[in-house]
Structures are given as C-alpha cells and as structure tokens.
N, C-alpha and C. Protein backbone atom coordinates (compact mmCIF):
# COMPACT_ATOMS: atom_id res chain seq x y z
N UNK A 1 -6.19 -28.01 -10.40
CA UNK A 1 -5.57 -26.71 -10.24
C UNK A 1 -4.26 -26.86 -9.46
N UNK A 2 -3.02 -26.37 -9.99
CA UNK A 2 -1.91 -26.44 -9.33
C UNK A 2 -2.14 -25.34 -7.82
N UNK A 3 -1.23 -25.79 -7.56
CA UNK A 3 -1.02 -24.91 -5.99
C UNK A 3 0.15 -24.24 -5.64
N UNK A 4 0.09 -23.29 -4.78
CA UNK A 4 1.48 -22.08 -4.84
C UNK A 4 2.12 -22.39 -4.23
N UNK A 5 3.24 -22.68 -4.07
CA UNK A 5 4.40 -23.34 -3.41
C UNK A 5 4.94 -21.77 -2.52
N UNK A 6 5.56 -22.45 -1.54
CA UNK A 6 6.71 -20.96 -0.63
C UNK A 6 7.80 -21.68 -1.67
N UNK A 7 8.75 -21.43 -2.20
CA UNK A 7 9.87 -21.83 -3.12
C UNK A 7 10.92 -21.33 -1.33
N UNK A 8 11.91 -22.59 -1.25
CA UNK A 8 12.82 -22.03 -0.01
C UNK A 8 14.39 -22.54 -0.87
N UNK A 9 14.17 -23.75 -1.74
CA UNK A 9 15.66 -23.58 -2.10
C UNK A 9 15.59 -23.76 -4.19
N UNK A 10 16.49 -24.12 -4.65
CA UNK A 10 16.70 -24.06 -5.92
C UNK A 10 17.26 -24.45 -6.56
N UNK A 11 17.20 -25.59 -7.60
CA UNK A 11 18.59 -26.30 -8.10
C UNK A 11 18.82 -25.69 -9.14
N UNK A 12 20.21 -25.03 -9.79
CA UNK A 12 20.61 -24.51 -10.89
C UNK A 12 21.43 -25.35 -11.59
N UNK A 13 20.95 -25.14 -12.90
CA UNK A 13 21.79 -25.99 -14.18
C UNK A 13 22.55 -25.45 -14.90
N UNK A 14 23.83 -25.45 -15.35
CA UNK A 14 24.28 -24.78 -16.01
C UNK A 14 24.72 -25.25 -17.25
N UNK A 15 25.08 -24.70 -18.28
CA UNK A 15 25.95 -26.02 -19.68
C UNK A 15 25.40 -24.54 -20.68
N UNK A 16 26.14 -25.19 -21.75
CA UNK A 16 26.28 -24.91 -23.16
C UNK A 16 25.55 -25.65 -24.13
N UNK A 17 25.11 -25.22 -25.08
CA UNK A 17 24.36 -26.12 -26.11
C UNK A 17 25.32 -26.83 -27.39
N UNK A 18 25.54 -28.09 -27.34
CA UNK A 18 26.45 -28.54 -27.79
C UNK A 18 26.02 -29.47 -29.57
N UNK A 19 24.71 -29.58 -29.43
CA UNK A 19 24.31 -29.91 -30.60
C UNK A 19 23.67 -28.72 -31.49
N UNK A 20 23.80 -29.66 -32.44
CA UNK A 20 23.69 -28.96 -33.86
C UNK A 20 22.51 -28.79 -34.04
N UNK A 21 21.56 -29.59 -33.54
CA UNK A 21 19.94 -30.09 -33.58
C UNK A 21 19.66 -29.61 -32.30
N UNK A 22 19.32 -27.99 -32.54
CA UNK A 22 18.71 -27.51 -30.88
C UNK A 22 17.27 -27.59 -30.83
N UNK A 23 16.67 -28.47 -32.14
CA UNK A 23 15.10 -29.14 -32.04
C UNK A 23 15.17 -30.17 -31.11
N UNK A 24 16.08 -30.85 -31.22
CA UNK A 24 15.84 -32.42 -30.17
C UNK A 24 16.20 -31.35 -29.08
N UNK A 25 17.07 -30.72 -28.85
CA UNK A 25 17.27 -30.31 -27.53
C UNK A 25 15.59 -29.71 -26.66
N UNK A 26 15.15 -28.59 -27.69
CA UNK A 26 14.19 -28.53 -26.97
C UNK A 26 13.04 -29.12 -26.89
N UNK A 27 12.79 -30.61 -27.80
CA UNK A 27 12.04 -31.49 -27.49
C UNK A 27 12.21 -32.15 -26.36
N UNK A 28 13.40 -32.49 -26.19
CA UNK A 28 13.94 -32.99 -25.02
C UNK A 28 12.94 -32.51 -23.13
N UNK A 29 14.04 -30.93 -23.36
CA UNK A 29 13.63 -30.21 -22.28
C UNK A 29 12.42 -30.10 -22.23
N UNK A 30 11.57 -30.01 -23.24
CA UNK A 30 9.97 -29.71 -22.94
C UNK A 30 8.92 -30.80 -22.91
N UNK A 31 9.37 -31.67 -23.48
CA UNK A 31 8.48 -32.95 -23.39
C UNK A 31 8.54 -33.92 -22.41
N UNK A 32 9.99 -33.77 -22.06
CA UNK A 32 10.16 -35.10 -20.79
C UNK A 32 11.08 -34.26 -19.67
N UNK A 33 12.12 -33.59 -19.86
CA UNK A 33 13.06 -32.94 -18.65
C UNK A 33 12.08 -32.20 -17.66
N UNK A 34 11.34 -31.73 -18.30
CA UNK A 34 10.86 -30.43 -17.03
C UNK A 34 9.22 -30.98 -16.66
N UNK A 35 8.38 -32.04 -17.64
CA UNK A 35 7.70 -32.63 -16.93
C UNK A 35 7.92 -33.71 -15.99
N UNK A 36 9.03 -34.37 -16.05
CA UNK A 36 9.77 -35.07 -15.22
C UNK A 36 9.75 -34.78 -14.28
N UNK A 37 10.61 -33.81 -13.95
CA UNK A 37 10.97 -32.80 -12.64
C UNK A 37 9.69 -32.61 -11.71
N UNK A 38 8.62 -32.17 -12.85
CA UNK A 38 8.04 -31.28 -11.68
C UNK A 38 7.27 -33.06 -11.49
N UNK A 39 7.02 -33.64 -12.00
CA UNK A 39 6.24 -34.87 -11.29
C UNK A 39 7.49 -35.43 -10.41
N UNK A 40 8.69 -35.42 -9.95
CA UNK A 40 9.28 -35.06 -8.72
C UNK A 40 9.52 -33.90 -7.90
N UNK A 41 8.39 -33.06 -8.13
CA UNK A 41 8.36 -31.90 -7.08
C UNK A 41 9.37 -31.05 -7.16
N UNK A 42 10.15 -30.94 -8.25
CA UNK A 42 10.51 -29.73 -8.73
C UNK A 42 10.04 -29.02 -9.59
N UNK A 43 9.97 -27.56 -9.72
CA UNK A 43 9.25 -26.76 -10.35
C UNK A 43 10.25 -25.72 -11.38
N UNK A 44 9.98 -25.58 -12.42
CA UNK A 44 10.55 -24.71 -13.34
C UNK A 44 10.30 -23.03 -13.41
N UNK A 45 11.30 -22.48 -12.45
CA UNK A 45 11.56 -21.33 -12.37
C UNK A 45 11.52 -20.41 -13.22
N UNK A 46 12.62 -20.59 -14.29
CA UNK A 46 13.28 -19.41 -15.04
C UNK A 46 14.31 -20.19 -15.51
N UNK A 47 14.40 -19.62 -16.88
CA UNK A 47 15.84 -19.99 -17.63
C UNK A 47 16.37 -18.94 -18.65
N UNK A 48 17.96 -18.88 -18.34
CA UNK A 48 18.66 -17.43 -19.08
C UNK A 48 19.46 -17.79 -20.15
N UNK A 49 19.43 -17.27 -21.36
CA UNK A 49 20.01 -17.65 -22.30
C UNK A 49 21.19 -16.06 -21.98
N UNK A 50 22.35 -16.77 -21.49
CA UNK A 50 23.64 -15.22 -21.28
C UNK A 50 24.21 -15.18 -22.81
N UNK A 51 25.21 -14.25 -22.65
CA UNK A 51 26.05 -13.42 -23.71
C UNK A 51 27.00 -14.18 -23.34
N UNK A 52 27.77 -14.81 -23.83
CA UNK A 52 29.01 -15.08 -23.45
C UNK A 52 30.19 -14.02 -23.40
N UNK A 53 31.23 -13.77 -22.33
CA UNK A 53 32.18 -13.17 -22.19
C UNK A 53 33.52 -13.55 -22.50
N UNK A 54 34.40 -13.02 -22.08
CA UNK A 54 35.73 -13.69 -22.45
C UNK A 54 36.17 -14.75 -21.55
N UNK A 55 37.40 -15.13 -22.26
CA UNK A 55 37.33 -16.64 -21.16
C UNK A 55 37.87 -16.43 -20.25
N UNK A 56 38.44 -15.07 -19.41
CA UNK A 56 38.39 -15.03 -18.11
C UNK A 56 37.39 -15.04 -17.04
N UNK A 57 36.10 -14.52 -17.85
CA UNK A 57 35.00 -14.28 -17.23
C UNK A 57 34.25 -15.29 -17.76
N UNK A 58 34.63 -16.54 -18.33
CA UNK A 58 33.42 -16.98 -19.06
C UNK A 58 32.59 -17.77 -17.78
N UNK A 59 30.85 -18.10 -18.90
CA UNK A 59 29.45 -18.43 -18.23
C UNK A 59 28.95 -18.91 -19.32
N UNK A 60 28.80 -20.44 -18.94
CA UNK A 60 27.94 -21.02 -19.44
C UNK A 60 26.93 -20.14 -20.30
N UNK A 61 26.37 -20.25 -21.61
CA UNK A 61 25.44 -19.77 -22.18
C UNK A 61 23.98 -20.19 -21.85
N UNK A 62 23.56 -21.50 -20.96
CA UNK A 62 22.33 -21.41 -20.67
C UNK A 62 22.44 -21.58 -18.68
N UNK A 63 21.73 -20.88 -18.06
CA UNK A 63 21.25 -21.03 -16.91
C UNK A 63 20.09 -21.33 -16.88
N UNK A 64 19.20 -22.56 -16.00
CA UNK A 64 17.76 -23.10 -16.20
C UNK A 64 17.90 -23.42 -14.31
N UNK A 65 16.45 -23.15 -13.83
CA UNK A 65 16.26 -22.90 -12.14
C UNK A 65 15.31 -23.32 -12.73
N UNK A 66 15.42 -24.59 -11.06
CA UNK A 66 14.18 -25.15 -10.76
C UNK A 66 14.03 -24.83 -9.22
N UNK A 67 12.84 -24.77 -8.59
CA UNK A 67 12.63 -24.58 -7.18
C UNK A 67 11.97 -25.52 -6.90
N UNK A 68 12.10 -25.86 -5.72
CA UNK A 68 11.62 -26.25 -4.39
C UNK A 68 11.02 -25.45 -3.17
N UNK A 69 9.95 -26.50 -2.30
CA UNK A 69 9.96 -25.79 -0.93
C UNK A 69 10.72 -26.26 0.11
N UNK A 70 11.61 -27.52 -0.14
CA UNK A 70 12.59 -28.09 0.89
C UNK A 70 13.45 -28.84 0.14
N UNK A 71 14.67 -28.43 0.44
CA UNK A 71 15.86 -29.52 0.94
C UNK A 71 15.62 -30.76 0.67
N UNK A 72 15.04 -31.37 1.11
CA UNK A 72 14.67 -32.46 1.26
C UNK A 72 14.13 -33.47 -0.19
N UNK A 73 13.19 -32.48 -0.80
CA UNK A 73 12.75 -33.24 -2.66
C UNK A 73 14.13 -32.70 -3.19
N UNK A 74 14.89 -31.52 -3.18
CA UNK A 74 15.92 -31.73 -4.14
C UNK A 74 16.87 -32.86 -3.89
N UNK A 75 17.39 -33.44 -2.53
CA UNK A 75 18.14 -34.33 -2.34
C UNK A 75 17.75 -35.78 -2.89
N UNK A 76 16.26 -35.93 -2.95
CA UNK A 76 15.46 -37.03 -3.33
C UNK A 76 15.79 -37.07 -5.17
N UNK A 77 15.18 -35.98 -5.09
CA UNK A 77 15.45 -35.77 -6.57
C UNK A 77 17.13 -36.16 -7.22
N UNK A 78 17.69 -35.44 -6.80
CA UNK A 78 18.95 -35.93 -7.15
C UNK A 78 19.72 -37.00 -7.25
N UNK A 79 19.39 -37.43 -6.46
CA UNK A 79 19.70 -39.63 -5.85
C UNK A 79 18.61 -40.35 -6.29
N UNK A 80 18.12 -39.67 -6.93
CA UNK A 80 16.97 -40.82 -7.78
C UNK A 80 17.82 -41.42 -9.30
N UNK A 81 17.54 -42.77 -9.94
CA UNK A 81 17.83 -43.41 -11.15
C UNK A 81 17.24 -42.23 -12.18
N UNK A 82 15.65 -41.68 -12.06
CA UNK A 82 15.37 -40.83 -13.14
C UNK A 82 16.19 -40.07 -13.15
N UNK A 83 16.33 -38.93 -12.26
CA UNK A 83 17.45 -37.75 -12.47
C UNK A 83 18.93 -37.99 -12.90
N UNK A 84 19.33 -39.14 -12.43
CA UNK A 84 20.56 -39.62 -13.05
C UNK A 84 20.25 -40.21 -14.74
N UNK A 85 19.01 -40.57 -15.26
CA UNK A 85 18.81 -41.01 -16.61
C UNK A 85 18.45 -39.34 -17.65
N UNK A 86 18.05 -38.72 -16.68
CA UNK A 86 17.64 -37.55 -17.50
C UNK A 86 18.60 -36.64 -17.60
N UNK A 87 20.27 -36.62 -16.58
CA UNK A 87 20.91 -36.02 -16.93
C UNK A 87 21.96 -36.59 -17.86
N UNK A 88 21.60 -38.17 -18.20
CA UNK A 88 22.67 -38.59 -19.16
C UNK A 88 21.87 -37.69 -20.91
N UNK A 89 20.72 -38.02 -20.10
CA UNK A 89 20.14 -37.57 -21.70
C UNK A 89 20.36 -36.26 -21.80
N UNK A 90 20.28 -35.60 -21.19
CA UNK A 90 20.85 -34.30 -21.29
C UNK A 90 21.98 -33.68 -21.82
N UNK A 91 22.94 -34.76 -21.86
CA UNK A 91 24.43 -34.68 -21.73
C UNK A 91 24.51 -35.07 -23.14
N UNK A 92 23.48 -35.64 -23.62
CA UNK A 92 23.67 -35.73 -25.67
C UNK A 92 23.34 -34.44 -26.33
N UNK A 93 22.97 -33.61 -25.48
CA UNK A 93 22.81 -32.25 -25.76
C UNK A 93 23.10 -30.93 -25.77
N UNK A 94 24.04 -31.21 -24.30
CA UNK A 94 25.04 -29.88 -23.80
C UNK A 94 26.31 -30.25 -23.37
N UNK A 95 27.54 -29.59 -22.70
CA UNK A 95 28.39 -29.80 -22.65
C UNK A 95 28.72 -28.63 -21.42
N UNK A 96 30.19 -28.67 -20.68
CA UNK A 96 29.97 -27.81 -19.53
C UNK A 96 29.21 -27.91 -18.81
N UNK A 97 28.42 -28.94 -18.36
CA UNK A 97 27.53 -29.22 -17.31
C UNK A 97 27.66 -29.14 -15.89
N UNK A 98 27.17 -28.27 -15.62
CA UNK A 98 27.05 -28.60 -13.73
C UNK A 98 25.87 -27.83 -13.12
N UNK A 99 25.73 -28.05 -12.15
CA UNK A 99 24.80 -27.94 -11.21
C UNK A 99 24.96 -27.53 -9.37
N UNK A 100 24.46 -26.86 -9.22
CA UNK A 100 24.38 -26.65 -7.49
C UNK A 100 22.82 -26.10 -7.08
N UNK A 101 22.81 -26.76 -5.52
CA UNK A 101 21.64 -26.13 -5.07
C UNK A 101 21.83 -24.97 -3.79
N UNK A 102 21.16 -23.61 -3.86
CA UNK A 102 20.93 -22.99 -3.20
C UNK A 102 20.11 -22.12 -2.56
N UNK A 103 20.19 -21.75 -1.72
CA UNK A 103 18.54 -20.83 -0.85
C UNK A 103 18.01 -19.84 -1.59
N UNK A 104 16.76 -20.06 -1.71
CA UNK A 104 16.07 -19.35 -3.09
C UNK A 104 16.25 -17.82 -2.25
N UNK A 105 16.23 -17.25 -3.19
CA UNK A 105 16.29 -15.61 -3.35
C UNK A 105 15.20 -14.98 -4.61
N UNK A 106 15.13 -13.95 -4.71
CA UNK A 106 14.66 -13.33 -5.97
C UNK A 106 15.85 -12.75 -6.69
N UNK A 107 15.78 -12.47 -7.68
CA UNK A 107 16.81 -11.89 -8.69
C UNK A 107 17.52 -12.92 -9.32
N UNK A 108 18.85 -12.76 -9.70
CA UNK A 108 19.52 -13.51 -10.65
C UNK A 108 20.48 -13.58 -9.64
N UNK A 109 20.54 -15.02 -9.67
CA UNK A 109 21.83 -15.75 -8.87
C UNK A 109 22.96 -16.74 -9.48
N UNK A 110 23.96 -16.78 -9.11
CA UNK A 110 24.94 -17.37 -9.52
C UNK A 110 25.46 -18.63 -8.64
C-alpha cells in the first residue's frame, strides 16, 4: 500500500509535443518516465494539456508536476545519470523544454 506524502515542493516540466508519433510519446511517459520518477521519490501530480495563445503570450502546450516532500530528492533526482538519460529521451519527443522547481501550493502554478 502506497503512503500519503505532505507534498512541500514540485518539479514542473514544460515543452511541446514535437513528434508525429504521440504513441511512442505516451509509451514513453507511461511505461518508463513517470515509473522512473516515482521509484526516485518523485510523485506524479497533474498534467495540463493548455490552449496555446499568441506568441506574445505564448505557453508551452504541455505542463506535467511532479511533487515531493523535500528539497532534497528533487536535487538528488536531478543530478542523477537516470534523470539526465530520461530527459534525453524525452527530448526525441518534445521540444521547448524546461523545467523549474517550486514550493508546492494548490491550484495551477506557473
């Protein structure tokens, strides 16, 4: 039985879907990206498929949150060889990529 985490911070992903084959993509994400993660103690939040706006306002079309309860596994996480192998693989898939971590909240954050 999993167990309930306090969630205190949050790494956000951001990018565009850049292949043509959004089957591998979500084989990808569901078979190895997000079981990955959470067997490094990150946990899969929520993910937003946006509207895109104009390009003054533009936003990435996918946002994907993962949480944590410390600081501490996302930094691990991040400076690890896996997370650096899973975001190359990632990167055969989206485009506009980036990422930041910040203090979990509820609602929709940017």
């Amino acid at each position: 039985m999993t167990q309930p985490i306090v969630p205190r911070y949050k790494l956000m992903l951001f990018y565009d879907l850049a292949t043509n084959n959004s089957e591998a993509y979500y084989q990808f994400v569901m078979t190895e990206m997000i079981p990955v993660a959470h067997e490094m103690g990150l946990y899969i939040f929520r993910a937003f498929h946006t509207i895109p706006g104009t390009l003054k306002d533009y936003r990435p079309m996918r946002q994907v949150e993962y949480i944590a309860e410390d600081l501490q596994t996302i930094q691990r996480v991040l400076d690890s060889e896996t997370w650096h192998e899973l975001e190359a693989r990632l990167a055969d898939h989206v485009s506009n990529y980036h990422r930041k971590v910040v203090k979990f909240r509820q609602g929709f954050q940017l």
